[in-house]
C-alpha atoms as a PDB file:
ATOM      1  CA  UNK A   1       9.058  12.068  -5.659  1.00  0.00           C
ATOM      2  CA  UNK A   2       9.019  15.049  -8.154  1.00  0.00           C
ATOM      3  CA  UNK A   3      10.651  14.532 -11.871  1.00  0.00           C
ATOM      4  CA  UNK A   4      13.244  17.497 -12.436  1.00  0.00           C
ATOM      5  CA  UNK A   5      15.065  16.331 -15.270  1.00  0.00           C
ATOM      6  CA  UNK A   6      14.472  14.572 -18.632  1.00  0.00           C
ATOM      7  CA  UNK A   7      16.860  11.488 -17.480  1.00  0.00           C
ATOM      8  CA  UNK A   8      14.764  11.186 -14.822  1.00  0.00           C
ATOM      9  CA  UNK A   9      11.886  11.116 -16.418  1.00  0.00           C
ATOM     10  CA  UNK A  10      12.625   8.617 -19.161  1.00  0.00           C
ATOM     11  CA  UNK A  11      13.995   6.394 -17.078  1.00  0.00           C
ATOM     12  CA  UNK A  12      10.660   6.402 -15.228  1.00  0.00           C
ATOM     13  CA  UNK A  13       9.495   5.318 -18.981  1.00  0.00           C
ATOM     14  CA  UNK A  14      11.852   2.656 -18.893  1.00  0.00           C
ATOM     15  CA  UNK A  15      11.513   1.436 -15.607  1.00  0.00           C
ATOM     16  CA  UNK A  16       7.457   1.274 -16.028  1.00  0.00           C
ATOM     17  CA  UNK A  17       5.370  -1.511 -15.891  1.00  0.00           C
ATOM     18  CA  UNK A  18       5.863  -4.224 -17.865  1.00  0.00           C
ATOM     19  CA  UNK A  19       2.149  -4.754 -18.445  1.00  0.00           C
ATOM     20  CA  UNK A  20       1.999  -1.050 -20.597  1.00  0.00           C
ATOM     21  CA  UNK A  21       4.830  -1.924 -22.671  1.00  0.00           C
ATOM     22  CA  UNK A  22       3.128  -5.588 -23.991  1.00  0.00           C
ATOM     23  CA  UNK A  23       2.274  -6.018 -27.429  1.00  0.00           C
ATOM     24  CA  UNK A  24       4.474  -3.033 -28.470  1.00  0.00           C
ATOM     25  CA  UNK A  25       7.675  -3.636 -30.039  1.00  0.00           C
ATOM     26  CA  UNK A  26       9.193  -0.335 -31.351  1.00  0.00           C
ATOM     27  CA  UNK A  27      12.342   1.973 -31.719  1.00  0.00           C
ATOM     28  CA  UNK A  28      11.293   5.676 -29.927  1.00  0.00           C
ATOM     29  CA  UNK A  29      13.344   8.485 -30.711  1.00  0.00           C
ATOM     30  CA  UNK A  30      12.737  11.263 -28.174  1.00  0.00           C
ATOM     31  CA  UNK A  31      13.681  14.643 -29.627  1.00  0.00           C
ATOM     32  CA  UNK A  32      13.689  17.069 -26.937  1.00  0.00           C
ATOM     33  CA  UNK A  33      14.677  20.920 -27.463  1.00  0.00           C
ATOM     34  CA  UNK A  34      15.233  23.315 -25.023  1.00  0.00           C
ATOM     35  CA  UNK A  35      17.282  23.511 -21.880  1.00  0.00           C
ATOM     36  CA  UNK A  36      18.095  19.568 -20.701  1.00  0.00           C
ATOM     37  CA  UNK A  37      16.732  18.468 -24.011  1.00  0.00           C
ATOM     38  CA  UNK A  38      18.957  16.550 -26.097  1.00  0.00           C
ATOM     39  CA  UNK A  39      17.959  12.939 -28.159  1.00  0.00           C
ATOM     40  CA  UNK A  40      17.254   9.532 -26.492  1.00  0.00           C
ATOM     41  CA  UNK A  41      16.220   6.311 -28.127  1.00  0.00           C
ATOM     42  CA  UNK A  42      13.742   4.138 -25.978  1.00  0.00           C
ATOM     43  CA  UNK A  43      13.678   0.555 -27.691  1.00  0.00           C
ATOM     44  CA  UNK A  44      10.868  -1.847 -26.113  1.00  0.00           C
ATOM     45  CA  UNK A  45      10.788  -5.574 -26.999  1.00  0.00           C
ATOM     46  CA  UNK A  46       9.721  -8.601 -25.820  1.00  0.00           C
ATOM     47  CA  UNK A  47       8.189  -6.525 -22.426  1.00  0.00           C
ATOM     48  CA  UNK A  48      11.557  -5.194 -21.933  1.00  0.00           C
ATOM     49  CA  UNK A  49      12.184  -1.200 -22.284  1.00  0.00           C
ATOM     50  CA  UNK A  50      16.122   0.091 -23.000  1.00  0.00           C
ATOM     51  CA  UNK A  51      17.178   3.634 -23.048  1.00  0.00           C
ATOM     52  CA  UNK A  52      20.209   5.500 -24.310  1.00  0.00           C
ATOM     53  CA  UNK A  53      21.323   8.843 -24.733  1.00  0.00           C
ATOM     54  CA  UNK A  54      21.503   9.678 -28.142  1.00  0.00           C
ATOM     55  CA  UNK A  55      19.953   8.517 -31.759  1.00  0.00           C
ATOM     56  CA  UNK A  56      21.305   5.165 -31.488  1.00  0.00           C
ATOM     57  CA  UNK A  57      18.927   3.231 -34.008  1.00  0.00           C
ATOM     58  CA  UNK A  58      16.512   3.363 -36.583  1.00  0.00           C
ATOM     59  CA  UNK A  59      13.253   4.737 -35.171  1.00  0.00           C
ATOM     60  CA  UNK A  60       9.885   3.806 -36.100  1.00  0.00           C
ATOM     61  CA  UNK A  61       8.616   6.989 -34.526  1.00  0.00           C
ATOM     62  CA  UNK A  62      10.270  10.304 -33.136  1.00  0.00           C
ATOM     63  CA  UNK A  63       8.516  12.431 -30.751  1.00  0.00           C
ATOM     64  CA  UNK A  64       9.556  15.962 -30.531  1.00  0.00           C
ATOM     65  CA  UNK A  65       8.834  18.591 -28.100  1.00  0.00           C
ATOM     66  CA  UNK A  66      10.569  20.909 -25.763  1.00  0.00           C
ATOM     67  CA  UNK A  67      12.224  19.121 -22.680  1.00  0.00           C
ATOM     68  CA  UNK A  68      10.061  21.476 -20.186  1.00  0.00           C
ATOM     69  CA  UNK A  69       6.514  20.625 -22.079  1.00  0.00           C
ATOM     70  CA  UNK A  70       7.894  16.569 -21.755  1.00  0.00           C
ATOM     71  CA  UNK A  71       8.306  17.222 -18.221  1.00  0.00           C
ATOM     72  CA  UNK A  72       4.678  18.532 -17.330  1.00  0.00           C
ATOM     73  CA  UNK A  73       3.591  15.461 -19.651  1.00  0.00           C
ATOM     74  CA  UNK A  74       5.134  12.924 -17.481  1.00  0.00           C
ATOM     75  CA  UNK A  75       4.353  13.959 -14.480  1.00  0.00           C
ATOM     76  CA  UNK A  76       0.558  14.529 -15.477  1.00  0.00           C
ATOM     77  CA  UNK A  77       0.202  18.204 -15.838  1.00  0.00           C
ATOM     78  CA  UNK A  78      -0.250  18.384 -19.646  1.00  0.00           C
ATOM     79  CA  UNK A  79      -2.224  15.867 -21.484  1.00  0.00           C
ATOM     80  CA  UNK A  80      -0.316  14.327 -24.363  1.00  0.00           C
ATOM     81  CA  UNK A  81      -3.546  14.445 -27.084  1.00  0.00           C
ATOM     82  CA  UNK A  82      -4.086  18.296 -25.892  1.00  0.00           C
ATOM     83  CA  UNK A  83      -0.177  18.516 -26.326  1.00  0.00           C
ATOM     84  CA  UNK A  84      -0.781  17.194 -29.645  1.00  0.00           C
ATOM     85  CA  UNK A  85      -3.910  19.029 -30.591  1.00  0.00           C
ATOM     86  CA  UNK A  86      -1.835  22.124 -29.710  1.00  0.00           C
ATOM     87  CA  UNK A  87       1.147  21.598 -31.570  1.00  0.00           C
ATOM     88  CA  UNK A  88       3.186  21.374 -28.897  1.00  0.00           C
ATOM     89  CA  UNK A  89       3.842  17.765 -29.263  1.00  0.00           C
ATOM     90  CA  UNK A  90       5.000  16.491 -32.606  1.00  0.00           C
ATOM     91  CA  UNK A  91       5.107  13.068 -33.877  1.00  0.00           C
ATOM     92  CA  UNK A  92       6.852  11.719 -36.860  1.00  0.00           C
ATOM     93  CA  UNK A  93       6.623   7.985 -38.429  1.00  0.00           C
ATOM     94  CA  UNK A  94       3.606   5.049 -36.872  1.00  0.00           C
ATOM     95  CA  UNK A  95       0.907   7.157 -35.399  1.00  0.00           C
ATOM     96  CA  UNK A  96      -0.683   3.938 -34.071  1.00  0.00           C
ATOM     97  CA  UNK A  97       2.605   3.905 -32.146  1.00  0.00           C
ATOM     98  CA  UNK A  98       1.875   6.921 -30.822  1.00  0.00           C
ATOM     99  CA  UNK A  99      -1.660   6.015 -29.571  1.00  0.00           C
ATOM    100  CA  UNK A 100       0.026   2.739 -27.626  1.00  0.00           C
ATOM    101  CA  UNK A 101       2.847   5.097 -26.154  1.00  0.00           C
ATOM    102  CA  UNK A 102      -0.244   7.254 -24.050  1.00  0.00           C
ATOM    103  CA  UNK A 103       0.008   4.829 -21.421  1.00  0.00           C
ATOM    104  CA  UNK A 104       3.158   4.958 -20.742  1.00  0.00           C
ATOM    105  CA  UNK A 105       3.821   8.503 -21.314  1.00  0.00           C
ATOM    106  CA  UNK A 106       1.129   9.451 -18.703  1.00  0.00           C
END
């Protein structure tokens, strides 16, 4: 089933195997621009992943991009690093966080 909107997506995030999420234990700020962009915090701990709309905690690492470049990252068509490489993909706060996140994000 295709991904057409950001909720969508993240909740694929959050819904994801609980497998990628082990060993990370993290506040996520997503920071989306663009048309159905808007902010969503993605808190994993203990294996567990929780979403909400909005900045609703401290985060040890936002992520900003536009909402249509998030899109073609989640569902495969643009590789977070090149995202990165190519400025299209920001990060702010633990890097290393950012490394872990990969396999989830793809």
């Amino acid at each position: 089933m295709a991904i057409t909107t950001i909720q969508e997506a993240l909740e694929r995030i959050a819904g994801s195997d609980p497998a990628k999420v082990q060993g990370i234990d993290a506040v996520i700020l997503f920071d989306l621009s663009g048309d159905d962009g808007g902010k969503w915090t993605l808190t994993v701990k203990d294996g567990t992943v929780k979403l909400e709309e909005g900045e609703t905690a401290a985060a040890a690492m936002t992520l900003s991009m536009s909402a249509a470049d998030f899109l073609a990252m989640t569902q495969g068509e643009l590789n977070p690093m090149a995202a990165f490489m190519q400025g299209k993909l920001k990060v702010a706060g633990d890097m290393s966080l950012a490394m872990k996140l990969q396999s989830i994000l793809a």
